[in-house]
N, C-alpha and C. Protein backbone atom coordinates (compact mmCIF):
# COMPACT_ATOMS: atom_id res chain seq x y z
N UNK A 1 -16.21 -79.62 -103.74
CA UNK A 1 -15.92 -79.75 -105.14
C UNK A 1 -16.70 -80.93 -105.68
N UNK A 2 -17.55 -80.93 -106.77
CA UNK A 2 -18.10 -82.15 -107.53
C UNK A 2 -17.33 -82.24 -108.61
N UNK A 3 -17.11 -83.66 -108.79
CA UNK A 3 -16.26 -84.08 -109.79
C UNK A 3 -16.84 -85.32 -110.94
N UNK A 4 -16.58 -85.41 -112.09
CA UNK A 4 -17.73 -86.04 -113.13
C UNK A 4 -17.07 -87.18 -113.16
N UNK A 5 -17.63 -88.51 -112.95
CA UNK A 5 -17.37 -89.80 -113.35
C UNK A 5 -18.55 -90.39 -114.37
N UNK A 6 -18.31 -90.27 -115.11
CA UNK A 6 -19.38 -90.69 -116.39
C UNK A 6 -20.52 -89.90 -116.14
N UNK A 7 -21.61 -90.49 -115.91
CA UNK A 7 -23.06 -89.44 -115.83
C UNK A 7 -22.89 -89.28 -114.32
N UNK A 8 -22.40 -89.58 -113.26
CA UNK A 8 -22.83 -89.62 -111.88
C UNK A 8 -21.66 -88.90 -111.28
N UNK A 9 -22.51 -88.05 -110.83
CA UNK A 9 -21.56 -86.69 -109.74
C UNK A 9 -21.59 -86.71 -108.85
N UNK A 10 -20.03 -86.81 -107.98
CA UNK A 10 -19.58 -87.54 -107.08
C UNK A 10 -18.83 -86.55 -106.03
N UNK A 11 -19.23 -85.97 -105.02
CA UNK A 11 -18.85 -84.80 -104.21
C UNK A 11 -17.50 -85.59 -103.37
N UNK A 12 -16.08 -84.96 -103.35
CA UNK A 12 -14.93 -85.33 -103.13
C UNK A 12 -14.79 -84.44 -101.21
N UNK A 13 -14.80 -83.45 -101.27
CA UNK A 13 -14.63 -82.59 -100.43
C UNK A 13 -14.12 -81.34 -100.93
N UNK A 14 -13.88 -80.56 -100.01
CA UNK A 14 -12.70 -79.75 -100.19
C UNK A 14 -11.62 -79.87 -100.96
N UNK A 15 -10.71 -79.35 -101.54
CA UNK A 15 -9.33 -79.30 -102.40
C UNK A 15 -8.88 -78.28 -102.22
N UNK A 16 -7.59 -78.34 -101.41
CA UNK A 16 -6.70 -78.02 -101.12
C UNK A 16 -4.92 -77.67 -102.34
N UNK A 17 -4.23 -76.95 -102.34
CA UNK A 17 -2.87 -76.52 -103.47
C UNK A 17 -1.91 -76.54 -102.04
N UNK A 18 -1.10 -77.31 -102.30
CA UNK A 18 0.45 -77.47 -101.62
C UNK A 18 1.14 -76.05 -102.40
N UNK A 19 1.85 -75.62 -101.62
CA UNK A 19 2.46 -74.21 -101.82
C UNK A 19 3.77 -74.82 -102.55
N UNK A 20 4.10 -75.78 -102.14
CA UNK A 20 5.68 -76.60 -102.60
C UNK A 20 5.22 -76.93 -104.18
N UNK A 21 4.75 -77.78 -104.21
CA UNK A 21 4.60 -78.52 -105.37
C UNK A 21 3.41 -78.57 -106.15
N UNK A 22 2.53 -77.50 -105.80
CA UNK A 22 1.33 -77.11 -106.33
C UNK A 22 0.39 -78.35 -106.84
N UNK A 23 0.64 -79.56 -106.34
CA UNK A 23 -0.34 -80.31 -106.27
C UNK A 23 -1.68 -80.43 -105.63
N UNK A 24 -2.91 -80.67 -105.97
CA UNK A 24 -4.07 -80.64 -105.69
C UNK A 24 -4.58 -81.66 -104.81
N UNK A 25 -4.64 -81.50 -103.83
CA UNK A 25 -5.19 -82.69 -102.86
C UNK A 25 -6.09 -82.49 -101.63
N UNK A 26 -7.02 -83.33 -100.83
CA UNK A 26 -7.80 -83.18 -99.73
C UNK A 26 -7.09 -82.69 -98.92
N UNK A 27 -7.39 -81.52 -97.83
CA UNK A 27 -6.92 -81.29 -96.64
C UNK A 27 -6.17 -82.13 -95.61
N UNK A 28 -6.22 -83.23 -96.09
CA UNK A 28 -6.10 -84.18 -94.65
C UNK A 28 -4.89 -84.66 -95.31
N UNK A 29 -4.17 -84.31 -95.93
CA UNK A 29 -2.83 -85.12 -96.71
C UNK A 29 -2.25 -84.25 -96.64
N UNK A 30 -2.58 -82.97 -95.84
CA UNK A 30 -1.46 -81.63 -96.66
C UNK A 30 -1.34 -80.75 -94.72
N UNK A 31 -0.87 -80.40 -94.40
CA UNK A 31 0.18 -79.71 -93.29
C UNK A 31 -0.55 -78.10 -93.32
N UNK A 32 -1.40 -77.57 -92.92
CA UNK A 32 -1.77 -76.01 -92.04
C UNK A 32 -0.99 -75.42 -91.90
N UNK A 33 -0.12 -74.29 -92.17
CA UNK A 33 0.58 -73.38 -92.07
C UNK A 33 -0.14 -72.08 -91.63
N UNK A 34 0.46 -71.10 -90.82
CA UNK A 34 0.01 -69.90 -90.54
C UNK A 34 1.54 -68.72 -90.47
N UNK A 35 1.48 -67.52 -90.34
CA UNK A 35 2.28 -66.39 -89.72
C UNK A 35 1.57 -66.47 -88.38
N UNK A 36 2.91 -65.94 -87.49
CA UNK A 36 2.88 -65.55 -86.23
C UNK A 36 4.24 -65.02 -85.94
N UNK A 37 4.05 -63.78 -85.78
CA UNK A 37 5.02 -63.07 -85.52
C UNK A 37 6.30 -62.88 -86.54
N UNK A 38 6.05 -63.07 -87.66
CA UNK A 38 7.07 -63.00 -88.25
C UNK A 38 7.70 -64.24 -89.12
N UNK A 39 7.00 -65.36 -88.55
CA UNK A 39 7.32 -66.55 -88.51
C UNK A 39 6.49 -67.62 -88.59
N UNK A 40 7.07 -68.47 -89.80
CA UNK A 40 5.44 -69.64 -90.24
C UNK A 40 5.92 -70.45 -89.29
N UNK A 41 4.64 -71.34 -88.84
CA UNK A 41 4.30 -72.07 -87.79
C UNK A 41 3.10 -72.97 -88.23
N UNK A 42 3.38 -74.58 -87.84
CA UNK A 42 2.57 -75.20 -88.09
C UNK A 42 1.29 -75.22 -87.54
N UNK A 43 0.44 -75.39 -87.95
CA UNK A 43 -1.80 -75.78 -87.37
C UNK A 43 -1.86 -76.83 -87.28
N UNK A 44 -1.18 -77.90 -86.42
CA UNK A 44 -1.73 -79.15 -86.61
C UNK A 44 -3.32 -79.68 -86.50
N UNK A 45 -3.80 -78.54 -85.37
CA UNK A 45 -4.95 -78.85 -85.09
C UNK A 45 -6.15 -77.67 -85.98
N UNK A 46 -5.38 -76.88 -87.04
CA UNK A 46 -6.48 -76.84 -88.22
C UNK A 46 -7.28 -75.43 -86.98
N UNK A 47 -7.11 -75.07 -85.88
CA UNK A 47 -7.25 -73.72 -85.39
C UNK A 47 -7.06 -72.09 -85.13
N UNK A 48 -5.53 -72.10 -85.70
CA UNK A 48 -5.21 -71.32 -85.24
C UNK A 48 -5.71 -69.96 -86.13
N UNK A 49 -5.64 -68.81 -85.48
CA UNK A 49 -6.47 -67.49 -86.54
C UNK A 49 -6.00 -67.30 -87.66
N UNK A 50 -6.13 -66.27 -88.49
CA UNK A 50 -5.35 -65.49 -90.05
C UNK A 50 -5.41 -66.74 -91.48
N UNK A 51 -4.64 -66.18 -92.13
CA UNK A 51 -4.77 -66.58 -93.25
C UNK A 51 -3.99 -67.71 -93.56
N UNK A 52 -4.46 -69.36 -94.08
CA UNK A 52 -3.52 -70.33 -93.64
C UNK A 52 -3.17 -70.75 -95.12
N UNK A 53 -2.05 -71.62 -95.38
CA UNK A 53 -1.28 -71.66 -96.60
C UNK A 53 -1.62 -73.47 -96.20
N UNK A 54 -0.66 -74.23 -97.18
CA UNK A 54 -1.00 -75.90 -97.10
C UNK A 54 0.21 -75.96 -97.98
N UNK A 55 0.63 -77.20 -97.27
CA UNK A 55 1.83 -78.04 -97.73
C UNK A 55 1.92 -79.46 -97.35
N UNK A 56 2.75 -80.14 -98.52
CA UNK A 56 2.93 -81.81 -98.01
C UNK A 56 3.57 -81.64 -96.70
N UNK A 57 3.64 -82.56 -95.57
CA UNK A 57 4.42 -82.41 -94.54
C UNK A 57 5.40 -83.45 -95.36
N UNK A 58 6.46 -83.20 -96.05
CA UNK A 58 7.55 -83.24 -97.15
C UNK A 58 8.68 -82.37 -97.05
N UNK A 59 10.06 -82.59 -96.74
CA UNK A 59 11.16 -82.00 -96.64
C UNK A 59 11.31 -81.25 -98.40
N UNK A 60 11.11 -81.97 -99.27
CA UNK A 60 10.85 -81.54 -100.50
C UNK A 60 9.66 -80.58 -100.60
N UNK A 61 8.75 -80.13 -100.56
CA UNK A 61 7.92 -79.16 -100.84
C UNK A 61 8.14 -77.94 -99.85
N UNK A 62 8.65 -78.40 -98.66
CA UNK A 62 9.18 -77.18 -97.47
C UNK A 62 10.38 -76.34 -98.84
N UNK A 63 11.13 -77.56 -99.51
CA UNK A 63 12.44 -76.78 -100.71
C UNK A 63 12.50 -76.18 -101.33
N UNK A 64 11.06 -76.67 -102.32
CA UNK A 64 10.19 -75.60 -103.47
C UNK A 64 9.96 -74.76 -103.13
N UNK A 65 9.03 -74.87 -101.93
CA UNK A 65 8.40 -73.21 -101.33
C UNK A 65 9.32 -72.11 -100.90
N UNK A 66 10.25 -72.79 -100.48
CA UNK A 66 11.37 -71.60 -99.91
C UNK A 66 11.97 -71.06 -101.37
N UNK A 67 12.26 -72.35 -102.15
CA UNK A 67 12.97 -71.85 -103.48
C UNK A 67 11.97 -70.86 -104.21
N UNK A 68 10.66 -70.71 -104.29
CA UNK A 68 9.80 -70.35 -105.12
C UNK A 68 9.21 -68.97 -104.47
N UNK A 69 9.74 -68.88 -103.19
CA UNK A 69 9.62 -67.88 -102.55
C UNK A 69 7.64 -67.74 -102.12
N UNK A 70 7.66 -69.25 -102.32
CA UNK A 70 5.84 -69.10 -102.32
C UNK A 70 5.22 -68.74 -100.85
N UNK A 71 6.30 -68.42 -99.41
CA UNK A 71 5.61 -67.88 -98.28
C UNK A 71 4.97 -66.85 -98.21
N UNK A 72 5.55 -66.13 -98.87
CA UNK A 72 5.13 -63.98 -98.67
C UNK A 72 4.28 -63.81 -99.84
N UNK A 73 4.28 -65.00 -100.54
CA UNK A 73 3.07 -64.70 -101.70
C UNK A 73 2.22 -65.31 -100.69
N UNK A 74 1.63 -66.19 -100.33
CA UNK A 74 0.36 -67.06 -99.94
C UNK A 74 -0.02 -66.17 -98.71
N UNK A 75 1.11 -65.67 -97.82
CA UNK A 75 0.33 -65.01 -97.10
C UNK A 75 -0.09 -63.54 -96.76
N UNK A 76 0.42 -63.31 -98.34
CA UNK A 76 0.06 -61.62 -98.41
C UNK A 76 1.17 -61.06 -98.00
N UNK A 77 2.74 -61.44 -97.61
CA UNK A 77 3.16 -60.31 -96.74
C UNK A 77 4.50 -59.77 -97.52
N UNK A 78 4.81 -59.15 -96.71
CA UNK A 78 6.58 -58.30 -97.43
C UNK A 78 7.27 -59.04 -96.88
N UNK A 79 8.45 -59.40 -97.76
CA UNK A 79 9.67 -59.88 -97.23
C UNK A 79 9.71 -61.64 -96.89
N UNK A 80 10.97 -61.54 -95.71
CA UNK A 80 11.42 -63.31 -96.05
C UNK A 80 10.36 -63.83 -94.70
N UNK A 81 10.19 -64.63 -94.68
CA UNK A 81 9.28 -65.33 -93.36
C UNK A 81 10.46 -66.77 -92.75
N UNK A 82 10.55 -66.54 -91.56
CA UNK A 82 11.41 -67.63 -90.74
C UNK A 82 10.42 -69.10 -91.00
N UNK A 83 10.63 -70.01 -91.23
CA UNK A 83 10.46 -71.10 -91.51
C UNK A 83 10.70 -72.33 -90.77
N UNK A 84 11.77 -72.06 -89.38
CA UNK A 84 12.48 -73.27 -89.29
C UNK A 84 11.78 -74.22 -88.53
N UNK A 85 10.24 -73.12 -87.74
CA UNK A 85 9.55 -74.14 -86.81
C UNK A 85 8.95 -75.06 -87.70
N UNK A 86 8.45 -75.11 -89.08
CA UNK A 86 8.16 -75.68 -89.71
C UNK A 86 8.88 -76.90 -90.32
N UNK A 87 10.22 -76.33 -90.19
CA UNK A 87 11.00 -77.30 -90.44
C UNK A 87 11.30 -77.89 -89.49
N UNK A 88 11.35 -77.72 -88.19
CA UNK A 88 11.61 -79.03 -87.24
C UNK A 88 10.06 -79.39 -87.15
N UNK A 89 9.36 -79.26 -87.39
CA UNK A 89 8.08 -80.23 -87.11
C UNK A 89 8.16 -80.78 -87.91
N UNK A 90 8.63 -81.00 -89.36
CA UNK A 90 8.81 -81.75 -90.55
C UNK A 90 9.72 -82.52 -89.90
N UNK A 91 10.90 -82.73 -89.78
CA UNK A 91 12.23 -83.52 -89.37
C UNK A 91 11.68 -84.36 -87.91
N UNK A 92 10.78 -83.91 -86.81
CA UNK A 92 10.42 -84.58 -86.27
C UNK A 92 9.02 -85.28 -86.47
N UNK A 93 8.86 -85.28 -87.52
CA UNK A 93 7.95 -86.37 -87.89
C UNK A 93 8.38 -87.35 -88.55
N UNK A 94 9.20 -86.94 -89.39
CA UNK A 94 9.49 -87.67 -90.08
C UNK A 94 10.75 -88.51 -89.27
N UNK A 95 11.36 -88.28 -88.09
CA UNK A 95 11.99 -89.19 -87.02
C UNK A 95 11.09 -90.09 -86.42
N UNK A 96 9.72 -89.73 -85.88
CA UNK A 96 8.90 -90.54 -86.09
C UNK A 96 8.12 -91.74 -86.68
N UNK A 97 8.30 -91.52 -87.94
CA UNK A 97 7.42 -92.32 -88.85
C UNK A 97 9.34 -93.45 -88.78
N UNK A 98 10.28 -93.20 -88.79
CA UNK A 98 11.26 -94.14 -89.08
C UNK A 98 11.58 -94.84 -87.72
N UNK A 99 11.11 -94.33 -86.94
CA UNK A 99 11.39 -95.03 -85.63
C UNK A 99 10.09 -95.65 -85.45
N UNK A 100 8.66 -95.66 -86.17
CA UNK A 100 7.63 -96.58 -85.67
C UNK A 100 7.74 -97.95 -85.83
N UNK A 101 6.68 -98.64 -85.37
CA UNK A 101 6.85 -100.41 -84.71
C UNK A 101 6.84 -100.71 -85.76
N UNK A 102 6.07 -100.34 -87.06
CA UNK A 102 6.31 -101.09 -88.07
C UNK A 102 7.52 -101.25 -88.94
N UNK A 103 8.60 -100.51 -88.64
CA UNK A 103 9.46 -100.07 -89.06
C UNK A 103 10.80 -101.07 -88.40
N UNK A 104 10.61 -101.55 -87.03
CA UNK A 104 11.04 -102.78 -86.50
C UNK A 104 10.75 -104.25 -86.98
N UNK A 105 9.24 -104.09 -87.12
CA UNK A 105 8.88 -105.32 -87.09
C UNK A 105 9.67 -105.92 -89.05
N UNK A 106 9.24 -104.55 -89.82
CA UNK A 106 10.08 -105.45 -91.09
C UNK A 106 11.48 -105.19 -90.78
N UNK A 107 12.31 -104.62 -89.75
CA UNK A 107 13.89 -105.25 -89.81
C UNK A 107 13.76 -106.61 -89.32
N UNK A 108 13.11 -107.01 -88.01
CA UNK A 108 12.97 -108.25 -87.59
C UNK A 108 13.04 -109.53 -88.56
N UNK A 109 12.09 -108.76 -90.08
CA UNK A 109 11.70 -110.19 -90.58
C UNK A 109 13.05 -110.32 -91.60
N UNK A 110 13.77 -109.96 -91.54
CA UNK A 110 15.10 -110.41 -92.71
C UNK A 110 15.40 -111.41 -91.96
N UNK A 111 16.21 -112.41 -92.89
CA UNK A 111 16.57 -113.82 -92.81
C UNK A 111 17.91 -113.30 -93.22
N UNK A 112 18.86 -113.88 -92.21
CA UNK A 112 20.42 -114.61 -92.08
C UNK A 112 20.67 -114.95 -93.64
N UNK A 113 21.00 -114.77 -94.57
CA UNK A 113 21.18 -115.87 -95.63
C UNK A 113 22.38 -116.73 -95.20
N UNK A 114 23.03 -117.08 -94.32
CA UNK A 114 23.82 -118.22 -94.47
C UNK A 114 23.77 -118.99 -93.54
């Protein structure tokens, strides 16, 4: 995609639509989705075959999409699509990111007030 900053055109990458929240963003901020068997399943590694959808890795846009019914649209298909592997790879990341070192190191730094 080229994008205009005054006279000088400035190539961004790729742009990517979150299925949740239909926001516009680079690939690398947004979560690979695929069908398999019946059932969406995360691409972490951006490989796997068929037709792939994109989402925030966001407990909120996993909400929209289910609410908006935006799975069986994005990937062409009939009916409801199982979701939940998607949803524990969401919930365990996001157990992740709250259990990382940095996440210690600012409880560490609070001060006693008395």
């Amino acid at each position: 995609m080229v994008q205009r900053r005054g006279s000088d055109l400035t190539h961004i990458g790729p742009v990517r639509t979150c299925i949740g929240c239909r926001a516009r963003t680079l690939p690398s901020e947004l979560l690979r989705v695929v069908v398999v068997d019946g059932a969406v399943v995360p691409d972490t590694r951006r490989r796997l075959p068929g037709r792939g959808a994109w989402l925030h890795p966001d407990p909120d846009c996993l909400r929209n999409a289910e609410k908006r019914r935006a799975f069986p649209r994005a990937f062409r298909v009939q009916g409801p699509l199982d979701v939940e592997r998607v949803r524990g790879h969401l919930e365990q990341c996001g157990q992740e990111v709250m259990g990382s070192p940095r996440d210690q190191q600012e409880a560490r730094k609070q001060v006693d007030p008395s």
